[in-house]
Protein backbone atom coordinates (compact mmCIF):
# COMPACT_ATOMS: atom_id res chain seq x y z
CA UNK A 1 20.43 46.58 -354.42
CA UNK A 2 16.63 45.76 -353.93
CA UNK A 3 14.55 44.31 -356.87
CA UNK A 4 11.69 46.85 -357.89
CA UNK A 5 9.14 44.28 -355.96
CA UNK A 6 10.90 44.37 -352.72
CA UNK A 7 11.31 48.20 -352.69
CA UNK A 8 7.52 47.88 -353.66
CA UNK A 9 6.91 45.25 -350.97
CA UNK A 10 8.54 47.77 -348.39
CA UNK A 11 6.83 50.56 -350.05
CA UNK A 12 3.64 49.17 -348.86
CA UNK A 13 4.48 48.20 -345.43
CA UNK A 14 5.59 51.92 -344.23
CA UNK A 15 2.80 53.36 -346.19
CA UNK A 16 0.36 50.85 -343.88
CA UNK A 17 2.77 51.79 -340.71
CA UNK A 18 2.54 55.34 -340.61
CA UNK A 19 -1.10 55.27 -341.28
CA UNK A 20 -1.54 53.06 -338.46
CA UNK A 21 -0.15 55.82 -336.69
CA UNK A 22 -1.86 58.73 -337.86
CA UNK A 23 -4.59 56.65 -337.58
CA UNK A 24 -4.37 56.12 -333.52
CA UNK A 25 -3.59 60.05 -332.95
CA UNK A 26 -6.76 60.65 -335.14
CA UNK A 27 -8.96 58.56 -333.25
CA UNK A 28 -7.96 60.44 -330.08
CA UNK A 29 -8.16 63.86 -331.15
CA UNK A 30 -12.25 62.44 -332.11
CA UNK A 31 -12.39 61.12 -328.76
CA UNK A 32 -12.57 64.41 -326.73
CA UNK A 33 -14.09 66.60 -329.09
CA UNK A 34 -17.10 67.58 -327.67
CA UNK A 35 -18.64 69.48 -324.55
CA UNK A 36 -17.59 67.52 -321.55
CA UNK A 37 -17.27 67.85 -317.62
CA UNK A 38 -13.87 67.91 -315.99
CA UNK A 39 -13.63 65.42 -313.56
CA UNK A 40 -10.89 67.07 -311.90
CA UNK A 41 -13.12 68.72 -309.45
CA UNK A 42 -16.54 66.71 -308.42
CA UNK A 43 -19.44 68.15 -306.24
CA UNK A 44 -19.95 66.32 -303.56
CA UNK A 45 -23.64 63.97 -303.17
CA UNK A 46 -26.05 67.15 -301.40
CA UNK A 47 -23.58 69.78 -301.16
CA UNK A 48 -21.90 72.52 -303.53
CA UNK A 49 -19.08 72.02 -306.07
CA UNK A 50 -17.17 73.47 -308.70
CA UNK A 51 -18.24 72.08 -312.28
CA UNK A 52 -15.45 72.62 -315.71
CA UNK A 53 -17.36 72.79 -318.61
CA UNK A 54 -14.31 71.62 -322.00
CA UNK A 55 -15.81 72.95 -325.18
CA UNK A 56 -13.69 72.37 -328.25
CA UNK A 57 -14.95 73.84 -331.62
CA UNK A 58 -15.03 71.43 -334.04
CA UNK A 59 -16.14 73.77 -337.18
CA UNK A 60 -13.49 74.61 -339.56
CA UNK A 61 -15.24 77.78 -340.64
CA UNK A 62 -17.26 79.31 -337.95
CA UNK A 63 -16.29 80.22 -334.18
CA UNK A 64 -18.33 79.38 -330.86
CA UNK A 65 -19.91 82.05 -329.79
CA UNK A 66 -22.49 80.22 -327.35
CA UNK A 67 -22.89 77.64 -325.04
CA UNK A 68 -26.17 76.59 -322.72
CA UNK A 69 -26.72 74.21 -320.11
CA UNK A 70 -29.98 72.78 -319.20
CA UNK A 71 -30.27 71.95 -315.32
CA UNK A 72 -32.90 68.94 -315.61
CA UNK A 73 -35.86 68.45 -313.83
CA UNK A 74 -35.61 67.26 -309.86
CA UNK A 75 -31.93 68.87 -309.81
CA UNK A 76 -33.57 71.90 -307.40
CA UNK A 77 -29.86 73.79 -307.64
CA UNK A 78 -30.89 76.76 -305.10
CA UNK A 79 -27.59 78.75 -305.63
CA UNK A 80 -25.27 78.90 -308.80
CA UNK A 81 -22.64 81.45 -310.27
CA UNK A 82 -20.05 81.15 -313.01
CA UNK A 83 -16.77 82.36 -313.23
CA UNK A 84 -16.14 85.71 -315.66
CA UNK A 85 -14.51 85.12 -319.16
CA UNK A 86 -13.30 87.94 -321.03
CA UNK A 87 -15.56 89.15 -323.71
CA UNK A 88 -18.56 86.54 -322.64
CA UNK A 89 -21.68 87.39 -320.84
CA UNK A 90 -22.96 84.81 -318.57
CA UNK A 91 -27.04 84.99 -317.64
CA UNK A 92 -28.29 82.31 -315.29
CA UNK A 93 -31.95 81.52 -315.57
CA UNK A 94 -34.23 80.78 -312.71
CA UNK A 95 -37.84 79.34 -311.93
CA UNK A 96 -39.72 79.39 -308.70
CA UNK A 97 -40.45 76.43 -306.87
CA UNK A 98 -42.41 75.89 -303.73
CA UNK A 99 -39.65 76.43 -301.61
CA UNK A 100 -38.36 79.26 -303.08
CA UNK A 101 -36.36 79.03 -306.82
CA UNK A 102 -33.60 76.90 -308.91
CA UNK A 103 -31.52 77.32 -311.73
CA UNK A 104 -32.91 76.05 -315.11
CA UNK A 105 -30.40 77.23 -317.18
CA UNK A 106 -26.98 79.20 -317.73
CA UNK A 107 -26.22 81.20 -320.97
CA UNK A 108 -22.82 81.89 -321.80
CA UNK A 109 -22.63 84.11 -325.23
CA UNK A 110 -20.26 86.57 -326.55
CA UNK A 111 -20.68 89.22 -329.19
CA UNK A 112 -17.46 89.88 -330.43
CA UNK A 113 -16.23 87.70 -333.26
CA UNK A 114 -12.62 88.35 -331.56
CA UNK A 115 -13.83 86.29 -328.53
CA UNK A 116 -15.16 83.24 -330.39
CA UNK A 117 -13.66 80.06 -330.07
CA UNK A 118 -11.62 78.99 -333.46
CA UNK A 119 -11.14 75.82 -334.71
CA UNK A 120 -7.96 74.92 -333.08
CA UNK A 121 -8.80 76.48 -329.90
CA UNK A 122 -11.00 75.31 -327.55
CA UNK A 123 -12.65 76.68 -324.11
CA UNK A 124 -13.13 76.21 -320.55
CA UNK A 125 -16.70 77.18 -318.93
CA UNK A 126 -16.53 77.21 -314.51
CA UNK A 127 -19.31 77.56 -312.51
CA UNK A 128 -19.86 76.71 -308.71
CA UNK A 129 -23.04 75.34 -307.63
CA UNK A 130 -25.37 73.65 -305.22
CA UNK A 131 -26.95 71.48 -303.79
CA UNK A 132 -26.44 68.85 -305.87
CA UNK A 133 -28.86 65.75 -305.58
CA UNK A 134 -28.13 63.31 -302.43
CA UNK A 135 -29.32 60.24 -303.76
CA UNK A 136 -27.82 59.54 -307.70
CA UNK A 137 -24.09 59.57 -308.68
CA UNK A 138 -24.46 61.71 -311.58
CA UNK A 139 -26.15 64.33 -313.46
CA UNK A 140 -26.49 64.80 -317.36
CA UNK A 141 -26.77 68.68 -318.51
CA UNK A 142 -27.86 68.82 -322.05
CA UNK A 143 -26.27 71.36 -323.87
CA UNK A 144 -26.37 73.46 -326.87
CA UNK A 145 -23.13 74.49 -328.55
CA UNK A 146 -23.71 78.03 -330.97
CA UNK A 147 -21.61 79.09 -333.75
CA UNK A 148 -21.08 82.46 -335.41
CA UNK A 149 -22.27 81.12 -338.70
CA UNK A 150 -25.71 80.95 -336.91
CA UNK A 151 -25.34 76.68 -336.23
CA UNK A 152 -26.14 74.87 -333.83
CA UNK A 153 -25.03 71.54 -331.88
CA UNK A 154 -26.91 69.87 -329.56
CA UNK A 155 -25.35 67.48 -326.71
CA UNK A 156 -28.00 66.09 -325.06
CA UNK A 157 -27.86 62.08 -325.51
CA UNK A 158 -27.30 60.13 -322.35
CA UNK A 159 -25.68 56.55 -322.97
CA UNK A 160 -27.40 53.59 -322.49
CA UNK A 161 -24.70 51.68 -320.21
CA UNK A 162 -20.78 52.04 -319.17
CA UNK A 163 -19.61 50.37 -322.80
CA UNK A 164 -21.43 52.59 -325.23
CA UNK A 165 -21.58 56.03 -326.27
CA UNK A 166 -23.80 58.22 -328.36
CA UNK A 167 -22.78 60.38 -331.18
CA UNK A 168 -23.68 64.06 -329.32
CA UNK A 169 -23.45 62.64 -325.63
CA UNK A 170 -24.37 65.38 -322.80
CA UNK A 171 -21.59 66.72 -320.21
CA UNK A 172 -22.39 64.19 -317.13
CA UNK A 173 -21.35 66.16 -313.74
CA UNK A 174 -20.51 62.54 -311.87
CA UNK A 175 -20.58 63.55 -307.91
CA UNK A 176 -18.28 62.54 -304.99
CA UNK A 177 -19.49 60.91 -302.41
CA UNK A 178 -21.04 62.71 -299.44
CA UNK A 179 -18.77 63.92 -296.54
CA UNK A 180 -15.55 64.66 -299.01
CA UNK A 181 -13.41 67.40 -297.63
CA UNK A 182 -14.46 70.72 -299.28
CA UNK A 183 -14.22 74.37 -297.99
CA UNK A 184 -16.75 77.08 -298.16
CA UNK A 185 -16.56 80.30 -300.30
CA UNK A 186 -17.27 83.74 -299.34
CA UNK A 187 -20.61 83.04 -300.36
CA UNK A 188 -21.67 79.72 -298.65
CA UNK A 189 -20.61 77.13 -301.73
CA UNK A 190 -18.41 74.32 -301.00
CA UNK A 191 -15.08 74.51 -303.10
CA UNK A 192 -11.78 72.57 -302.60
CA UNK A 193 -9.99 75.04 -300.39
CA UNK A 194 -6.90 73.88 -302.01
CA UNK A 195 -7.83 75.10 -305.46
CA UNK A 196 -7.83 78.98 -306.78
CA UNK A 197 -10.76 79.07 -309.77
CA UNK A 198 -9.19 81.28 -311.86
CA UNK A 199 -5.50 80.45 -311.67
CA UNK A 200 -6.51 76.69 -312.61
CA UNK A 201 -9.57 76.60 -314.86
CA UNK A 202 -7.29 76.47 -318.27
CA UNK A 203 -4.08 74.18 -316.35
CA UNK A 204 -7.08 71.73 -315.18
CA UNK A 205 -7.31 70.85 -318.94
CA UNK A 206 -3.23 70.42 -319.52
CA UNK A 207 -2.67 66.52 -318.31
CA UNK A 208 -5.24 65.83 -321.57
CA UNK A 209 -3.63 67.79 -323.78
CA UNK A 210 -0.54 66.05 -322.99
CA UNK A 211 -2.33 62.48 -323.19
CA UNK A 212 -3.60 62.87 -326.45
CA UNK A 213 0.31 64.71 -327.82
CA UNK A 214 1.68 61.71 -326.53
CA UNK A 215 -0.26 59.54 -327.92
CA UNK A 216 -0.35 60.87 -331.54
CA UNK A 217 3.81 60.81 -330.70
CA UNK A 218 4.05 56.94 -329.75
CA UNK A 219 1.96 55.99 -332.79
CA UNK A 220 4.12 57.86 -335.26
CA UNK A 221 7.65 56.39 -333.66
CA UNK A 222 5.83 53.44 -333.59
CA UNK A 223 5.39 53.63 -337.32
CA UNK A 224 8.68 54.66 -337.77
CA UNK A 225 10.08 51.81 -336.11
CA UNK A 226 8.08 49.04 -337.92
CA UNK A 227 9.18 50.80 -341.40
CA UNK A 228 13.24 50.28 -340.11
CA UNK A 229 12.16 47.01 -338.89
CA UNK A 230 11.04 46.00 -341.94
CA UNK A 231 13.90 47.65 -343.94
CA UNK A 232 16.69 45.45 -341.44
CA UNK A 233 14.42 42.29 -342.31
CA UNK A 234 15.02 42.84 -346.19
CA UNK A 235 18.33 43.32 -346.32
CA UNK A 236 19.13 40.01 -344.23
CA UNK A 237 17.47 38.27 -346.49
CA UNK A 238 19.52 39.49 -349.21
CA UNK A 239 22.89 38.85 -347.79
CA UNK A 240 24.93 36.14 -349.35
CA UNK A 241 24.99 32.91 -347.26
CA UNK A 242 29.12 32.24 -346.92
């Protein structure tokens, strides 16, 4: 049998193991929670494009129940229209301009506590757009994120460089590169012809879900295995040498 210091010793070593583990999967899940922009679907450089909003609720307590997205200044978005979500209200806000109007800013609210996002839940805001700017690679949308306990979140910091990132970073729409293969709509916006909106707005979102489950899974067998590790290790050294 162990001494009580080496079933201590051991003790201490899973104890460190697993939360190393939980440690890892809780990094991730901190990782993606806030507003971001699917990549899975970029508008291309001066033409139209489909644009996934992820919103995960982060409050324990309260629901979202509202979500707006600035269009900034010198992104002149002439056409825009977002996809219907049961129980929300979308209102897209315009401004003239001296060649006609753009979108300033979309409004997605619902007034129905049963439609609010919980804490565990999270959703998935589509709109289709255009024309995007010709000459950057990107464009930040600050956004505000509203809860049902009357809160509010603002994402509307824009990182520095590549190896940095703020605490409430904005949803960045990064664009593909002029002349990518995209259909047309019924209504003149480019969309991958490939793709049905509505069937794939929520299974856009799966492969991440899976990442960060898999993820949270290696570190715990990871954990797991150092703690047997460690338990073989022990009781070598405590066999009798013949």
């Amino acid at each position: 049998m162990f001494g009580r210091r080496t079933r201590q010793f051991v003790g201490r070593l899973t104890v460190v193991a697993l939360l190393g583990g939980l440690g890892l999967s809780g990094a991730a899940g901190t990782a993606a929670a806030h507003v971001r922009v699917d990549d899975g679907d970029r508008p291309t450089q001066g033409g139209y494009g489909l644009v996934r909003l992820i919103v995960p609720t982060e409050s324990d307590t309260a629901s979202t129940v509202r979500l707006t997205i600035t269009v900034p200044d010198g992104v002149d978005l002439v056409s825009a229209r977002t996809l219907p979500i049961p129980g929300w209200t979308a209102t897209i806000l315009r401004e003239p301009t001296a060649d006609g109007e753009r979108v300033t800013r979309i409004d997605w609210e619902t007034s129905d506590p049963a439609y609010g996002l919980k804490g565990s839940e999270f959703g998935v805001f589509t709109l289709s757009a255009g024309p995007w700017p010709d000459d950057v690679e990107s464009v930040a949308l600050h956004s505000e994120q509203g809860y049902s306990d009357g809160s509010v979140v603002r994402w509307d910091e824009v990182a520095l460089d590549a190896s940095s990132e703020p605490e409430h970073p904005a949803p960045v729409v990064t664009l593909a590169a002029a002349g990518a293969g995209h259909g047309h709509d019924g209504h003149g916006d480019r969309v991958d012809a490939s793709t049905d909106p509505a069937s794939t707005a929520s299974a856009a979102t799966e492969p991440q879900l899976w990442l960060w489950r898999s993820i949270a899974g290696a570190a715990l067998v990871i954990a797991a295995g150092s703690s047997i590790g460690v338990l073989v290790l022990v009781r070598r050294s405590h066999v009798p040498k013949p």
